[in-house]
N, C-alpha and C. Protein backbone atom coordinates (compact mmCIF):
# COMPACT_ATOMS: atom_id res chain seq x y z
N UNK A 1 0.84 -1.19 0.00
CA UNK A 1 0.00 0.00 0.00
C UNK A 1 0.88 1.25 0.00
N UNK A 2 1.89 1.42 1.02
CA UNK A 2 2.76 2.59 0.76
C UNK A 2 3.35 2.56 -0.69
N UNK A 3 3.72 1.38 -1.26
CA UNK A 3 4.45 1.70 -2.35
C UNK A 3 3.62 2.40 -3.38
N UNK A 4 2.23 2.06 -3.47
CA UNK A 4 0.98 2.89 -4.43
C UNK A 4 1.26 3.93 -3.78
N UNK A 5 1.32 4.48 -2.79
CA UNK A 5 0.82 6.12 -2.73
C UNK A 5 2.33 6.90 -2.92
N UNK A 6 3.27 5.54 -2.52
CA UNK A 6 4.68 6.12 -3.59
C UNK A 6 4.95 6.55 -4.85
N UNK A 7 4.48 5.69 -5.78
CA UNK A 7 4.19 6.17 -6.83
C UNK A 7 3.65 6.95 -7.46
N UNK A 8 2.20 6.61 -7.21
CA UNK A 8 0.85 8.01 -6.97
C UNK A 8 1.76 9.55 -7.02
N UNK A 9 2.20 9.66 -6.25
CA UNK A 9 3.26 10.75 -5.49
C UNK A 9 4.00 11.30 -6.98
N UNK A 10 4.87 10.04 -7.40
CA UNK A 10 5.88 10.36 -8.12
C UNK A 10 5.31 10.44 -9.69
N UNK A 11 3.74 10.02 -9.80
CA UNK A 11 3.92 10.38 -11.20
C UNK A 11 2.47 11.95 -11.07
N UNK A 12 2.41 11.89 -9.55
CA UNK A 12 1.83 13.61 -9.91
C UNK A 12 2.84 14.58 -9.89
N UNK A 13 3.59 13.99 -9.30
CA UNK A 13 5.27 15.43 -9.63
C UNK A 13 5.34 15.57 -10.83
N UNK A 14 5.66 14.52 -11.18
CA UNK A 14 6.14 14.61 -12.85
C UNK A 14 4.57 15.15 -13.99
N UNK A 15 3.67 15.02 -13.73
CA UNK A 15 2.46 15.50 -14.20
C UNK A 15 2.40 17.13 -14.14
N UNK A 16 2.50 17.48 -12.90
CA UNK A 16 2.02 18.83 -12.32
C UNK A 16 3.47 19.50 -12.30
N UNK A 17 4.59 19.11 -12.22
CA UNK A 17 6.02 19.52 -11.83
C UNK A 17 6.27 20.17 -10.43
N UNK A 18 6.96 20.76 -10.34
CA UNK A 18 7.25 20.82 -8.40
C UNK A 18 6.78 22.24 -8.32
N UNK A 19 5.65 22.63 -8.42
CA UNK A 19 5.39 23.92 -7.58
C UNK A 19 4.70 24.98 -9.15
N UNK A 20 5.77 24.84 -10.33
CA UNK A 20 5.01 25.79 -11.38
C UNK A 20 3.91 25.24 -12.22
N UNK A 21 2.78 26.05 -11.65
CA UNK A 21 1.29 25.91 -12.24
C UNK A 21 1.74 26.07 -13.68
N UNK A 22 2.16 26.95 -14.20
CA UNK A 22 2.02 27.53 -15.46
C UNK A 22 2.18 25.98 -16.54
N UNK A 23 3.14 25.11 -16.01
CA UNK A 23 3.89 24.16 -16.65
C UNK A 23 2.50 23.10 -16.73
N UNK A 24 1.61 23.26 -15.67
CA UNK A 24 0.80 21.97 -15.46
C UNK A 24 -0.78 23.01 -16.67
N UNK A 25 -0.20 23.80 -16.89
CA UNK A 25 -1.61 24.65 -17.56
C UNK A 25 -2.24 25.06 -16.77
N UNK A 26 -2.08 25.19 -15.50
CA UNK A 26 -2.79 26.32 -14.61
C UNK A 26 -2.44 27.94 -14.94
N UNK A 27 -3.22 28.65 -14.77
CA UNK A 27 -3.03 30.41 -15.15
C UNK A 27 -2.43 31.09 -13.62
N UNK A 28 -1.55 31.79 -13.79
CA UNK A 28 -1.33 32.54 -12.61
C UNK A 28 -2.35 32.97 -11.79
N UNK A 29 -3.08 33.51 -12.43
CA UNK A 29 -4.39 33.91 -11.71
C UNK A 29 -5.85 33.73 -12.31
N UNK A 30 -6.85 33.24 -11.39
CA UNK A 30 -7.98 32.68 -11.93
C UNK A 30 -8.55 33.72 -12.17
N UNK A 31 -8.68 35.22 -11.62
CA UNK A 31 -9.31 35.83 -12.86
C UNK A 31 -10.89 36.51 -11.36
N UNK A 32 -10.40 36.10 -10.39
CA UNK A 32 -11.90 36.68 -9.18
C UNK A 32 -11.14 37.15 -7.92
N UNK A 33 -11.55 37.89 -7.66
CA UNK A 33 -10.92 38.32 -6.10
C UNK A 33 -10.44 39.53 -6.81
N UNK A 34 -9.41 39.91 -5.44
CA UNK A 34 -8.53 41.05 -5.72
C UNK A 34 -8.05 41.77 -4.38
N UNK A 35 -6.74 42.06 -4.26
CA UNK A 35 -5.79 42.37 -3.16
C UNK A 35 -6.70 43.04 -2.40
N UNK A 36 -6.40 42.93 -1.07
CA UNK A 36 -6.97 43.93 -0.31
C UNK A 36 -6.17 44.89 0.26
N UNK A 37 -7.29 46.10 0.32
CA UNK A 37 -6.18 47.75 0.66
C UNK A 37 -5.82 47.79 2.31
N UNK A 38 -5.09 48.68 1.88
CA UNK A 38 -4.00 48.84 3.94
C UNK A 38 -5.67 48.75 4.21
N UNK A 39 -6.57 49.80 4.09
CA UNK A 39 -7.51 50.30 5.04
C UNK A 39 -8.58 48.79 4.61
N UNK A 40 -9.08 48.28 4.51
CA UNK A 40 -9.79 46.84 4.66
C UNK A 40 -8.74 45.81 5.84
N UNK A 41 -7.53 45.92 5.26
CA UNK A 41 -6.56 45.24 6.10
C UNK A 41 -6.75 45.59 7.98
N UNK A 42 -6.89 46.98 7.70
CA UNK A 42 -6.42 47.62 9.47
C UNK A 42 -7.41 47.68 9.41
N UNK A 43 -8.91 47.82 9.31
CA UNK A 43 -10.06 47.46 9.67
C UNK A 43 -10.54 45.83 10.13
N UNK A 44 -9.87 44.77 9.68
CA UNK A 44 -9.84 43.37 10.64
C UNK A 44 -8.63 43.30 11.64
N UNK A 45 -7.49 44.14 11.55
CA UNK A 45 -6.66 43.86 12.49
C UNK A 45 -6.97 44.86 13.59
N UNK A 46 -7.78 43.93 14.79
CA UNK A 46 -8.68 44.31 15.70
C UNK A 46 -7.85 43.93 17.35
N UNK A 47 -7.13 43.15 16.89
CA UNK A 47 -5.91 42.25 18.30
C UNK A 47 -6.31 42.94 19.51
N UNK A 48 -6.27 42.99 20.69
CA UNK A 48 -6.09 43.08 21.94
C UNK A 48 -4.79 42.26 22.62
N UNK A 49 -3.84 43.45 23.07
CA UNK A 49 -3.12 42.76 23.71
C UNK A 49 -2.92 42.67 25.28
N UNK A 50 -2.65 41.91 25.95
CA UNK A 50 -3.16 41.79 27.45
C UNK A 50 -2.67 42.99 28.05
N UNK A 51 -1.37 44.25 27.83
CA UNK A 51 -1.24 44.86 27.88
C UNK A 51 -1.82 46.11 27.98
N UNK A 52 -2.90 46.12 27.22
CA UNK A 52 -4.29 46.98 26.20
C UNK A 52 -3.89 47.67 24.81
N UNK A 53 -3.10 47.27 24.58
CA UNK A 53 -2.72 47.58 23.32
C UNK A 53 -3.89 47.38 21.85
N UNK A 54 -3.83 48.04 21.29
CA UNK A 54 -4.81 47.69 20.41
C UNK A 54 -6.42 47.91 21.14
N UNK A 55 -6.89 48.42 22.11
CA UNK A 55 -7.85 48.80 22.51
C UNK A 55 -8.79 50.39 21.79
N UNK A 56 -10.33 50.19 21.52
CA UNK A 56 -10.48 51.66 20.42
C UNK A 56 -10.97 52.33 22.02
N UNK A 57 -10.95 53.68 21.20
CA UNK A 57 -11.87 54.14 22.12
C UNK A 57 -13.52 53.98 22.56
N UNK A 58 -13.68 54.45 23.41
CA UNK A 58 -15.33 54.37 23.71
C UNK A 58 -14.97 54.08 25.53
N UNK A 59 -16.31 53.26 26.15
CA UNK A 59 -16.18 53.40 27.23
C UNK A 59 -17.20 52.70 27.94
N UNK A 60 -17.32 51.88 28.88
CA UNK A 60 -18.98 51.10 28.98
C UNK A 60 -18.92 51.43 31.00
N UNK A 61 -19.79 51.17 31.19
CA UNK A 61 -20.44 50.96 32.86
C UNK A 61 -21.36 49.34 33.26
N UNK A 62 -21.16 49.13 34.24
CA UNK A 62 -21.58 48.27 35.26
C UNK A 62 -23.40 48.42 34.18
N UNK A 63 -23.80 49.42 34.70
CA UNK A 63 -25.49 49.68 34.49
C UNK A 63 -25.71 48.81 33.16
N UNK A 64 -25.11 49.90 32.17
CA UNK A 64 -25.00 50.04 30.98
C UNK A 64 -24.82 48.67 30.44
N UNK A 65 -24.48 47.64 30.94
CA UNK A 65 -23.66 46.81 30.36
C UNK A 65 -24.62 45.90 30.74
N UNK A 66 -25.30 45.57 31.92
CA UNK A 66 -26.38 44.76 32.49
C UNK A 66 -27.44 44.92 31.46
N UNK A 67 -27.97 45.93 31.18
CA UNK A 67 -28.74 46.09 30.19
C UNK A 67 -28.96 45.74 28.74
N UNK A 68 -27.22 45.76 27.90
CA UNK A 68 -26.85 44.50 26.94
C UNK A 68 -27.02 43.69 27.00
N UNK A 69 -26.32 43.02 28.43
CA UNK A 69 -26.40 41.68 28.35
C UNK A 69 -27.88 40.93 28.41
N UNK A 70 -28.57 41.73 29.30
CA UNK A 70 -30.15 41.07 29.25
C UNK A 70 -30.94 40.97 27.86
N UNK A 71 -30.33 41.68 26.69
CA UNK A 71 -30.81 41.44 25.51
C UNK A 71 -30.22 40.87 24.67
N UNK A 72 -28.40 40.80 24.75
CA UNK A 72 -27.81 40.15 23.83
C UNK A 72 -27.21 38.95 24.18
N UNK A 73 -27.27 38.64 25.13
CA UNK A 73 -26.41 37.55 26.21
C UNK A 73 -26.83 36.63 26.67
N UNK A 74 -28.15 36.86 27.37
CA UNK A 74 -28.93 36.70 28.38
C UNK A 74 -29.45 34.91 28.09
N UNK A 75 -29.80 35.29 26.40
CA UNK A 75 -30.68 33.70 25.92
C UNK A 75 -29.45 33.11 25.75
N UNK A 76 -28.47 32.40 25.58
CA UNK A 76 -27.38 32.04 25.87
C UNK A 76 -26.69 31.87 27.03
N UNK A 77 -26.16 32.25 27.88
CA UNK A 77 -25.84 32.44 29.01
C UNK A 77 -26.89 32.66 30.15
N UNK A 78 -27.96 32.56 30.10
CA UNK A 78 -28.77 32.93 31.22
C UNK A 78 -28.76 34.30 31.73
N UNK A 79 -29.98 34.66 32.37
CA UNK A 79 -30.51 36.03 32.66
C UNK A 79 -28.78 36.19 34.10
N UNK A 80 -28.19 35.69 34.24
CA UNK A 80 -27.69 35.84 35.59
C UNK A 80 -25.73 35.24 35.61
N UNK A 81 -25.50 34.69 34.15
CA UNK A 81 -24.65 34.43 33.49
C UNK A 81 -23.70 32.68 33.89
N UNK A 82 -25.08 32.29 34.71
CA UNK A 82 -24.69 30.62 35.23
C UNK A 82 -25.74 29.84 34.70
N UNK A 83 -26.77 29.93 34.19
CA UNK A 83 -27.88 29.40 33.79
C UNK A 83 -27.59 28.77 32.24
N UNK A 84 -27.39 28.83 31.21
CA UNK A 84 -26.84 28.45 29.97
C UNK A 84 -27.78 28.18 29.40
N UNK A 85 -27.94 27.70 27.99
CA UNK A 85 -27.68 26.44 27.74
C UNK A 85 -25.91 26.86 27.63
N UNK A 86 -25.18 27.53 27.43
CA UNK A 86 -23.91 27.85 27.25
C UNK A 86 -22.83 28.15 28.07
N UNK A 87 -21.73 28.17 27.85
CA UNK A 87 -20.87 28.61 28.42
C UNK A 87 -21.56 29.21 29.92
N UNK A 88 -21.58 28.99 30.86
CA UNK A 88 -20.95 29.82 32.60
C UNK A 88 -20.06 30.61 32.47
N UNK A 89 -20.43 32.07 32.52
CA UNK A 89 -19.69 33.05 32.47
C UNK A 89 -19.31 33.87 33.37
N UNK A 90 -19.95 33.55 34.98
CA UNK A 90 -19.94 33.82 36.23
C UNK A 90 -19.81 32.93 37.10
N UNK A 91 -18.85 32.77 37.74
CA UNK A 91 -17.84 32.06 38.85
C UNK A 91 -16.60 32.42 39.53
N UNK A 92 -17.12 33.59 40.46
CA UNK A 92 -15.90 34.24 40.82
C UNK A 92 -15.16 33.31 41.45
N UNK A 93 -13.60 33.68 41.92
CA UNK A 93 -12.75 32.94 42.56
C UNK A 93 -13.50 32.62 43.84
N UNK A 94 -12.63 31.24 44.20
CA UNK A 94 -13.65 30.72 45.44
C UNK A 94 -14.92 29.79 45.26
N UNK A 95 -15.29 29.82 43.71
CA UNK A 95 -16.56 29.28 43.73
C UNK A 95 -16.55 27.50 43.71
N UNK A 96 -17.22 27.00 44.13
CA UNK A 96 -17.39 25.37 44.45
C UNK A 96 -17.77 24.57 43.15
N UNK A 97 -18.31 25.29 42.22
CA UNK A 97 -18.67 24.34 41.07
C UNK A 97 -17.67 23.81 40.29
N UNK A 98 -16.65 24.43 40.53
CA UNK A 98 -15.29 24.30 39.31
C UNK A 98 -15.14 24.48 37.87
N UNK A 99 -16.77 25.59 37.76
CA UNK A 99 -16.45 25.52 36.31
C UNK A 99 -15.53 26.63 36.11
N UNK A 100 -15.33 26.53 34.41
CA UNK A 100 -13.88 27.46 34.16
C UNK A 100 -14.98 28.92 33.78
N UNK A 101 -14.65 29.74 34.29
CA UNK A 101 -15.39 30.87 33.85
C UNK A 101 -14.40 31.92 33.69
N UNK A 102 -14.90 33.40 33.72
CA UNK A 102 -14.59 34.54 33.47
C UNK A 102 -13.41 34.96 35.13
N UNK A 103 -14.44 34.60 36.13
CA UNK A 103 -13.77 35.13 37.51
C UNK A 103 -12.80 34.21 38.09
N UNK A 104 -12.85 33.03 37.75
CA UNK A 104 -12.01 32.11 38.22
C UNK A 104 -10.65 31.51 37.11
N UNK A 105 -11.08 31.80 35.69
CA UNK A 105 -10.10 31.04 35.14
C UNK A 105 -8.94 31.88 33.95
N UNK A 106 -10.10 33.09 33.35
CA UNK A 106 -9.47 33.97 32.48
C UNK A 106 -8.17 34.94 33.34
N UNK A 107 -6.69 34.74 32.19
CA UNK A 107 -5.94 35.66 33.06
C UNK A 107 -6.05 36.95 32.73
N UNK A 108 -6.62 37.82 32.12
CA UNK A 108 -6.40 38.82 31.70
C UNK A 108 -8.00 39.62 31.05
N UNK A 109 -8.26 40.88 31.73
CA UNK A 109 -9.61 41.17 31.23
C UNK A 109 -9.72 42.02 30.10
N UNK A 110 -8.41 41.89 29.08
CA UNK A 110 -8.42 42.54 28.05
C UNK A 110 -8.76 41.35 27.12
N UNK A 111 -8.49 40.47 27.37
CA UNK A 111 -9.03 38.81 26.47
C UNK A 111 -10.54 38.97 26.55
N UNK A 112 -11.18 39.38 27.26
CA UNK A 112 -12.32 39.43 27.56
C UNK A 112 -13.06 40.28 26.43
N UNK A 113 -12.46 41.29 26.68
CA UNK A 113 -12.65 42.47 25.58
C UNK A 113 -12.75 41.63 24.06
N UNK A 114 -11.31 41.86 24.00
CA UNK A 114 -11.34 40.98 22.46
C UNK A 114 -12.26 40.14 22.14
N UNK A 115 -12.35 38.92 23.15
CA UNK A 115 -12.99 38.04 22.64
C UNK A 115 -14.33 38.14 22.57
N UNK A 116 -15.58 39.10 23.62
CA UNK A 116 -16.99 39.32 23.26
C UNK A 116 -16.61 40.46 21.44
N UNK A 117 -16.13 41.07 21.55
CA UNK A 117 -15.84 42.41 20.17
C UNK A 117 -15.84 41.21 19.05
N UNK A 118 -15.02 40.46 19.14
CA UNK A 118 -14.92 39.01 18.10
C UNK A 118 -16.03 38.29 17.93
N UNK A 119 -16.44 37.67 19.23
CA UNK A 119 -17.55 36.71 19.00
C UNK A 119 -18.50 36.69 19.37
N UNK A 120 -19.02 37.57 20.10
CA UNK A 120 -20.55 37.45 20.31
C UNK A 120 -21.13 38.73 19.84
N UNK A 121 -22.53 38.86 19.72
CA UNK A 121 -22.99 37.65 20.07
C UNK A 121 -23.09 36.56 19.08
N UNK A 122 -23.45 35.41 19.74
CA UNK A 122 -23.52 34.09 18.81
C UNK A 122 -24.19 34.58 17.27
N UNK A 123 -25.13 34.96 17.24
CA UNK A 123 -25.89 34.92 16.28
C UNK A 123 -25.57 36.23 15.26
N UNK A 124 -24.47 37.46 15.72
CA UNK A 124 -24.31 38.80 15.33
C UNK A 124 -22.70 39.08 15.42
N UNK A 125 -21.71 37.87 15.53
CA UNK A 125 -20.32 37.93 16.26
C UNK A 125 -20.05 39.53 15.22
N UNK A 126 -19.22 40.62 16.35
CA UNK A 126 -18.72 41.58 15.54
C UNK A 126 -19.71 42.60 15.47
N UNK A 127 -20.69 42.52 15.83
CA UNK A 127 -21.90 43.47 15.63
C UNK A 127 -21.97 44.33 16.86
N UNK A 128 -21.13 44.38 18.10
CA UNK A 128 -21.38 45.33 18.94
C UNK A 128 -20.10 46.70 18.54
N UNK A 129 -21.19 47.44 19.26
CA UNK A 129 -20.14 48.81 19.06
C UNK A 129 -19.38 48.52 20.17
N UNK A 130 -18.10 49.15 20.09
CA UNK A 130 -16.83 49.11 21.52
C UNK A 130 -17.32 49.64 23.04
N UNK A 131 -18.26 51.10 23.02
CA UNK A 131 -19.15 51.14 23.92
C UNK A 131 -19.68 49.75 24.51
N UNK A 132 -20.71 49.21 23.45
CA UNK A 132 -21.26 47.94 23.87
C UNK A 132 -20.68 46.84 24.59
N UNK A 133 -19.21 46.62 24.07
CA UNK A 133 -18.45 45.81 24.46
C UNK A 133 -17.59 46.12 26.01
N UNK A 134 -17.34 47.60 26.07
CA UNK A 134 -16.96 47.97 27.41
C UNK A 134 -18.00 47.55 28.18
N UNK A 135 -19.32 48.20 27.67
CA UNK A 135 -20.38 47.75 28.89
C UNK A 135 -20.62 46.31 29.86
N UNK A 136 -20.64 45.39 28.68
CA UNK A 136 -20.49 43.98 28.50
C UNK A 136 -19.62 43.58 29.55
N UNK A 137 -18.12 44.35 29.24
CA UNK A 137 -17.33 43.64 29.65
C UNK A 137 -17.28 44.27 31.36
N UNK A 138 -17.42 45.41 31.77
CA UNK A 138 -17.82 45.65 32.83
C UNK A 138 -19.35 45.11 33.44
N UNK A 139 -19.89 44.32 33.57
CA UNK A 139 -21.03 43.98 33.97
C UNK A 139 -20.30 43.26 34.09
N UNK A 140 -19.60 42.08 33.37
CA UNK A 140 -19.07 40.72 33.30
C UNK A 140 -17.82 40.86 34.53
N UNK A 141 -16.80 41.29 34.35
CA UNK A 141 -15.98 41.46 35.77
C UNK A 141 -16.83 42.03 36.86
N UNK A 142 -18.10 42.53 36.99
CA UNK A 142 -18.38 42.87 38.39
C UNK A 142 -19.48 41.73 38.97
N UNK A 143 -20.38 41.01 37.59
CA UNK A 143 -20.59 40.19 37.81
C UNK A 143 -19.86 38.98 38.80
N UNK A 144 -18.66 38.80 38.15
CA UNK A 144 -17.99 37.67 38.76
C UNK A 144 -16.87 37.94 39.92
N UNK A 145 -17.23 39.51 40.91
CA UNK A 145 -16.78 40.18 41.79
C UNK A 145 -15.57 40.47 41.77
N UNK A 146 -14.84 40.76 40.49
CA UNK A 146 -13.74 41.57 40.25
C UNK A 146 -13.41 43.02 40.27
N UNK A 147 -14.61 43.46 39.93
CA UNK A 147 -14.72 45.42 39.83
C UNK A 147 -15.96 46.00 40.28
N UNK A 148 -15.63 47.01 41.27
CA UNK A 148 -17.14 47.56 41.80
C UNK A 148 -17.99 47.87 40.89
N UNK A 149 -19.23 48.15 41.29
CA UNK A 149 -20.30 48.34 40.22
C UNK A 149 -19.98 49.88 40.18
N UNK A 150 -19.59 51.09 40.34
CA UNK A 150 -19.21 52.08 39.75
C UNK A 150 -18.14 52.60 38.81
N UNK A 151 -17.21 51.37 38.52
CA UNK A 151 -16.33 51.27 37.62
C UNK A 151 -16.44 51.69 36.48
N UNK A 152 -15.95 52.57 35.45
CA UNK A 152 -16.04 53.04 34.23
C UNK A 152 -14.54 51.96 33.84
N UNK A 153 -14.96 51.37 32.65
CA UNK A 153 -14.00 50.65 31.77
C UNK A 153 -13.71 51.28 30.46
N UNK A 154 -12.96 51.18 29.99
CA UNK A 154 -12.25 52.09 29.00
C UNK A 154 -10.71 51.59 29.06
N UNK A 155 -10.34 51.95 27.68
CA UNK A 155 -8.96 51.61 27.10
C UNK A 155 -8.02 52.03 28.53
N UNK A 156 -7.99 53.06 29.39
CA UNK A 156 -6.98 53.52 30.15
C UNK A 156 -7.56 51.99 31.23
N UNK A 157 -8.42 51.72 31.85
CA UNK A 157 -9.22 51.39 32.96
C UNK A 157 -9.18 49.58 32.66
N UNK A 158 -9.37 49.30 31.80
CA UNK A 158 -9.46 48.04 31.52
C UNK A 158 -8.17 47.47 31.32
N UNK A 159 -7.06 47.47 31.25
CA UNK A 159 -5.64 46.86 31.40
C UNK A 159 -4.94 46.96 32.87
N UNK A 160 -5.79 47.85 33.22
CA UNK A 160 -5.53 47.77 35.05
C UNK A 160 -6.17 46.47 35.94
N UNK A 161 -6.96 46.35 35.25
CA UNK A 161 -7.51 45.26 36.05
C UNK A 161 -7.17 43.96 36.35
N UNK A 162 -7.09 43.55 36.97
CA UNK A 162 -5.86 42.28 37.81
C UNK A 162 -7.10 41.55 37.78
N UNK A 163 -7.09 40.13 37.20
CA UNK A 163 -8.03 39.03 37.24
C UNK A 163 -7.34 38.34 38.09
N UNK A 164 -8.18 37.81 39.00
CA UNK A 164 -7.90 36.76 40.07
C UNK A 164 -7.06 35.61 39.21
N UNK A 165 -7.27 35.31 38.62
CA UNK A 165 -6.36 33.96 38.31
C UNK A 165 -5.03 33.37 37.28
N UNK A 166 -4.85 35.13 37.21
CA UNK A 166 -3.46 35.21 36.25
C UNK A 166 -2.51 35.00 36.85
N UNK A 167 -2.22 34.44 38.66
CA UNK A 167 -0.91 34.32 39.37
C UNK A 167 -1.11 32.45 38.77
N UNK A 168 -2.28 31.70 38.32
CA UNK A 168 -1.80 30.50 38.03
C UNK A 168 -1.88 30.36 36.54
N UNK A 169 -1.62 31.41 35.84
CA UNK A 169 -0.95 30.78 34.41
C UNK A 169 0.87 31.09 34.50
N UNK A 170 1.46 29.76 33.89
CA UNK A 170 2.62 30.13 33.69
C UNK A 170 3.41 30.47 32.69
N UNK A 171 3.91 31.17 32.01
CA UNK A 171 4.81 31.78 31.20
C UNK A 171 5.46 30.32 30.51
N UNK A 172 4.71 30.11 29.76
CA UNK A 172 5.88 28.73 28.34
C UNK A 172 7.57 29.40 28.16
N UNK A 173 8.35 28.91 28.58
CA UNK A 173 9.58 29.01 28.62
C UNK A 173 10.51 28.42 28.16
N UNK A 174 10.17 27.36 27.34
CA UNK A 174 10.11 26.17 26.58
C UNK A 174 11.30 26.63 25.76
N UNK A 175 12.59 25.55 25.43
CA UNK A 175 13.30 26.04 24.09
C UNK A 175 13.33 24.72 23.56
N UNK A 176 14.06 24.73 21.85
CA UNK A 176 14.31 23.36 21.38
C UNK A 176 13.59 22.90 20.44
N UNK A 177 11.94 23.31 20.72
CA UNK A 177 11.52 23.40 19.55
C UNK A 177 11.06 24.50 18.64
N UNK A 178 10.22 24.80 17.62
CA UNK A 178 9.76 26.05 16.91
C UNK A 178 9.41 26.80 17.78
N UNK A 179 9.95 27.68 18.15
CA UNK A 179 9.54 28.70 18.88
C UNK A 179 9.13 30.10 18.00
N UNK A 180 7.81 30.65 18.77
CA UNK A 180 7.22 31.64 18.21
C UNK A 180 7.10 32.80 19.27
N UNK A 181 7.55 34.05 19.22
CA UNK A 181 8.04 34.72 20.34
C UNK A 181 7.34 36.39 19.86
């Protein structure tokens, strides 16, 4: 059996040749699409870095953000953010259930950021404004008793915030193999 897919192998090289389409009658280019500009480009490069780097402006509240979530969140995650059918998104440190949530397991509440701005909601991923997403994301840390409920979050405000459970991730320190740094 290896020796067929040996061969196989060796007479599509020689068919197609090692890499130039042109030789096999393929066209450089099929003829649909077309490059995309800096500004399409820096309009998906959206990153958050745990730092806050890459954070836009805008700005959300505790209130403000309860009020999203009860419309965009809520059927998913439950009115109270433990109820589901989905993800448990409230479990502050200390809590007995062991699930992995927001208060107990995420190290960093700029991941947080990114990741509702990215993916939710389920049905609209990308559809909140950054406001929306501050709000979100402040309801969500005070939810899971990380930040008082008078907290304003914002690009300055949100990289300050110390998640309970970033003293147990450890730093990959790893050498020897592909390293990506």
């Amino acid at each position: 059996m290896r020796t067929f897919f040996l061969i196989l192998f060796l007479v599509l090289l020689l068919a197609f040749g090692r890499g130039d389409n042109t030789a096999a009658g393929w066209p450089l280019h099929f003829g649909f699409g077309r490059i995309a500009t800096t500004k399409e480009i820096a309009a998906l490069n959206i990153s958050i870095r745990p730092d806050g780097k890459g954070l836009p402006a805008g700005s959300g509240t505790v209130r403000e953000g309860r009020a999203i979530y009860l419309m965009k969140c809520a059927a998913c995650h439950g009115s109270t953010g433990v109820e589901g059918p989905q993800a448990r998104l409230v479990a502050p440190m200390g809590d007995t259930t062991r699930a992995k949530a927001i208060g107990n397991y995420w190290p960093y509440a700029t991941t947080l950021f990114d990741y509702t701005r990215r993916a939710m909601p389920y049905n609209a991923p990308g559809s909140l404004s950054a406001g929306e997403v501050y709000s979100l994301t402040a309801f969500l840390l005070y939810a899971n008793k990380i930040i008082d409920s008078e907290k304003v979050i914002n690009a300055a405000s949100l990289p300050q915030v110390v998640m309970p459970a970033k003293k147990f991730f450890v730093t990959d320190d790893r050498r020897g193999g592909p390293e990506i740094r």
